[in-house]
Protein backbone atom coordinates (compact mmCIF):
# COMPACT_ATOMS: atom_id res chain seq x y z
CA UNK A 1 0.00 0.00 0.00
CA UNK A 2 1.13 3.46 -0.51
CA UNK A 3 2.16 6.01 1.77
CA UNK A 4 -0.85 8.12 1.05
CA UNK A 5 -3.39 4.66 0.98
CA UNK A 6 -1.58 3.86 4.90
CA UNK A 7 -2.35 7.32 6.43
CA UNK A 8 -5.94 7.45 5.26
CA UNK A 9 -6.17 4.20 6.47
CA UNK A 10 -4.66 5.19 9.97
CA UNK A 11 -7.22 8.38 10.04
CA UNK A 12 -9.79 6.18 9.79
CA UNK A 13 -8.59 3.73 12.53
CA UNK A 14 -8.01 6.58 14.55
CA UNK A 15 -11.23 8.30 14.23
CA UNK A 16 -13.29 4.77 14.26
CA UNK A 17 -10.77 3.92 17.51
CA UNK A 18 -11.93 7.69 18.95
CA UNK A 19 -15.48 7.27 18.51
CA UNK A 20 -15.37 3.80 20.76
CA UNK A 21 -13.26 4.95 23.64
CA UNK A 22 -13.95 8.59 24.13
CA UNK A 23 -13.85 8.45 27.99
CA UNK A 24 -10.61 6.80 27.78
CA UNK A 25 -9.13 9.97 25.26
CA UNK A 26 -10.45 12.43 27.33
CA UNK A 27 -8.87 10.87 30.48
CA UNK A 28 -5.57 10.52 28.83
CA UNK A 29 -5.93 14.31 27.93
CA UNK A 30 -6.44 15.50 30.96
CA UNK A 31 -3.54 13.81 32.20
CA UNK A 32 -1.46 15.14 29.39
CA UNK A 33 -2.60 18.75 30.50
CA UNK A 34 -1.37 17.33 34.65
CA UNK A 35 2.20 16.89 33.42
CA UNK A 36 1.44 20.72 31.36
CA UNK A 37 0.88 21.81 34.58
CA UNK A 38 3.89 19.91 36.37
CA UNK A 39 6.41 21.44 34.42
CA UNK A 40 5.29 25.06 34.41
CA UNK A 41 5.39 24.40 37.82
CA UNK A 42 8.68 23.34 37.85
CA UNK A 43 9.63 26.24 35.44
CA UNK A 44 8.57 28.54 37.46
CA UNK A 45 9.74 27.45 40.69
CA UNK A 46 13.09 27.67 38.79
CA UNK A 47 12.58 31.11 37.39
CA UNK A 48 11.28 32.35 40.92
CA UNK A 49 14.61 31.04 43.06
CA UNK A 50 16.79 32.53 40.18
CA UNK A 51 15.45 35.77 39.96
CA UNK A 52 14.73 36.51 44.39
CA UNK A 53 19.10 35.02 44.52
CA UNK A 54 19.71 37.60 42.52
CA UNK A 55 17.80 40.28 44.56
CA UNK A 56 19.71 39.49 47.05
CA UNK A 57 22.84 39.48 45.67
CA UNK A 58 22.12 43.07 44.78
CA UNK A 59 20.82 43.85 48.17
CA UNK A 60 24.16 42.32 49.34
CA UNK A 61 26.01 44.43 47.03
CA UNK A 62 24.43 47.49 48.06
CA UNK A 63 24.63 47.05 52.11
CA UNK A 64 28.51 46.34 50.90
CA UNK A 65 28.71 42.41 52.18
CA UNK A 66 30.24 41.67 48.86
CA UNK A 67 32.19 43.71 46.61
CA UNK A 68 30.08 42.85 43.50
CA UNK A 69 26.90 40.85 42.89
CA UNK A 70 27.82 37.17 41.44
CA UNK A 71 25.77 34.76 39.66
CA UNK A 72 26.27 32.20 42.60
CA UNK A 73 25.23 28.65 42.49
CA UNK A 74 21.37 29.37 42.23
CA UNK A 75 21.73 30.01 38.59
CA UNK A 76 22.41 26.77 37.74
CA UNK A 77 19.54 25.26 40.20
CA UNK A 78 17.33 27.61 38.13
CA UNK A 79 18.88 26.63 35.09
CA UNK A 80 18.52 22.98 35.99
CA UNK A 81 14.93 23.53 36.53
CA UNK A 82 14.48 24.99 33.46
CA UNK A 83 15.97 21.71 31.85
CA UNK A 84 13.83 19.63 33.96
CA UNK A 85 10.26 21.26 32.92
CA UNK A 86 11.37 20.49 29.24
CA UNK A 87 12.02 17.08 29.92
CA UNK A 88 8.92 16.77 31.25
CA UNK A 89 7.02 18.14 28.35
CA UNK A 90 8.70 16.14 26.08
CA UNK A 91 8.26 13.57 28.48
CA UNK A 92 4.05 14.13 28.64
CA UNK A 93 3.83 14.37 24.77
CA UNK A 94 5.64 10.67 24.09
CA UNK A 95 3.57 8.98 26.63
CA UNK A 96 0.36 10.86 25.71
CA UNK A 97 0.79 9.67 21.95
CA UNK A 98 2.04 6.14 22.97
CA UNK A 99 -1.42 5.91 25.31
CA UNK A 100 -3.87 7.46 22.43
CA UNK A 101 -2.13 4.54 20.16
CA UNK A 102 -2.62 2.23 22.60
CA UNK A 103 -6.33 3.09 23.40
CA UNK A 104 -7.22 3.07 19.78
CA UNK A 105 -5.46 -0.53 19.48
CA UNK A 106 -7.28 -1.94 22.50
CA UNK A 107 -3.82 -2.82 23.97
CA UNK A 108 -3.12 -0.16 26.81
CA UNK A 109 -0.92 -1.21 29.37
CA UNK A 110 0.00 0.84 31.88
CA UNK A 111 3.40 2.01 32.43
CA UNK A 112 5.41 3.04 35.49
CA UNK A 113 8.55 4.48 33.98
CA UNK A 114 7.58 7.57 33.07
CA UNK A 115 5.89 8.03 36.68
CA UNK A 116 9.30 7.02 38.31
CA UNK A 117 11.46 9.36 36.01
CA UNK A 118 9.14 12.18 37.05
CA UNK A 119 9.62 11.27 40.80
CA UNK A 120 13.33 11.15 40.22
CA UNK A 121 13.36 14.26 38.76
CA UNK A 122 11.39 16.01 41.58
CA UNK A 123 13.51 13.96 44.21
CA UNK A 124 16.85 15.35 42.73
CA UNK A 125 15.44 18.82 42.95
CA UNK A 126 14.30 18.88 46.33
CA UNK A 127 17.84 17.56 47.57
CA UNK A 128 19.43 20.37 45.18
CA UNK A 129 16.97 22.51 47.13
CA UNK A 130 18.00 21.40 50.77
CA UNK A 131 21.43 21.28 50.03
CA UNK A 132 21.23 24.43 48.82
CA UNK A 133 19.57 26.09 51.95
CA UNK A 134 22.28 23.81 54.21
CA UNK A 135 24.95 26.04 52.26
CA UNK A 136 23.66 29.31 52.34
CA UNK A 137 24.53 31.74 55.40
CA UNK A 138 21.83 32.40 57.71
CA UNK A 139 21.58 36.47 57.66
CA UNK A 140 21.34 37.06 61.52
């Protein structure tokens, strides 16, 4: 069969596959639109230490505790987080696909390994986090 022939043939599965198991497409997209929401989350939280470190760098600067304001290692944790929300996105648009195919198919099968890379993900960032605070100098 052609290449044209195979995806009308797949548009039809899909919308035939659709039709049978709404319920299960619209609970897959809603937990698409979860992970979404995890990583602008997690982008933000990123954004949000960055930027207040570096308010108080430049308070620092300005009560003259430091002789000029320095990135410092929050940057990176910031950066890091950054990275992290994109992997998740990524991350929420393989498995979403992968579960729509499998829904149409009638062969879902649930699958724990993007749940545990998420976790690990989070887990590294809190310790980041708490090591972090365990380094920085309490200001009274």
């Amino acid at each position: 069969m052609n290449g044209k022939g195979r995806e009308k043939e797949e548009q039809e599965s899909d919308r035939i596959g659709d039709r049978q198991h709404i319920q299960e497409h619209l609970a897959n997209e809603r937990t698409f639109l979860s992970w979404i929401r995890t990583a602008v989350a997690i982008l933000a939280f990123g954004f949000v230490v960055e930027k207040f470190s570096f308010y108080l760098r430049v308070l620092e600067w300005q009560a003259g505790m430091v002789s000029a304001p320095s990135k410092g290692s929050v940057a990176y944790l910031g950066i890091g987080s950054s990275i992290m929300a994109g992997l998740v996105v990524i991350l929420a648009a393989v498995r979403y696909r992968q579960t729509r195919y499998q829904i149409n198919q009638g062969t879902y099968r649930h699958s724990l390994t993007a749940d545990i890379l998420l976790a690990a993900m989070l887990l590294l960032v809190t310790i980041l986090v708490i090591i972090f605070l365990l380094r920085s100098p309490v200001p009274f």
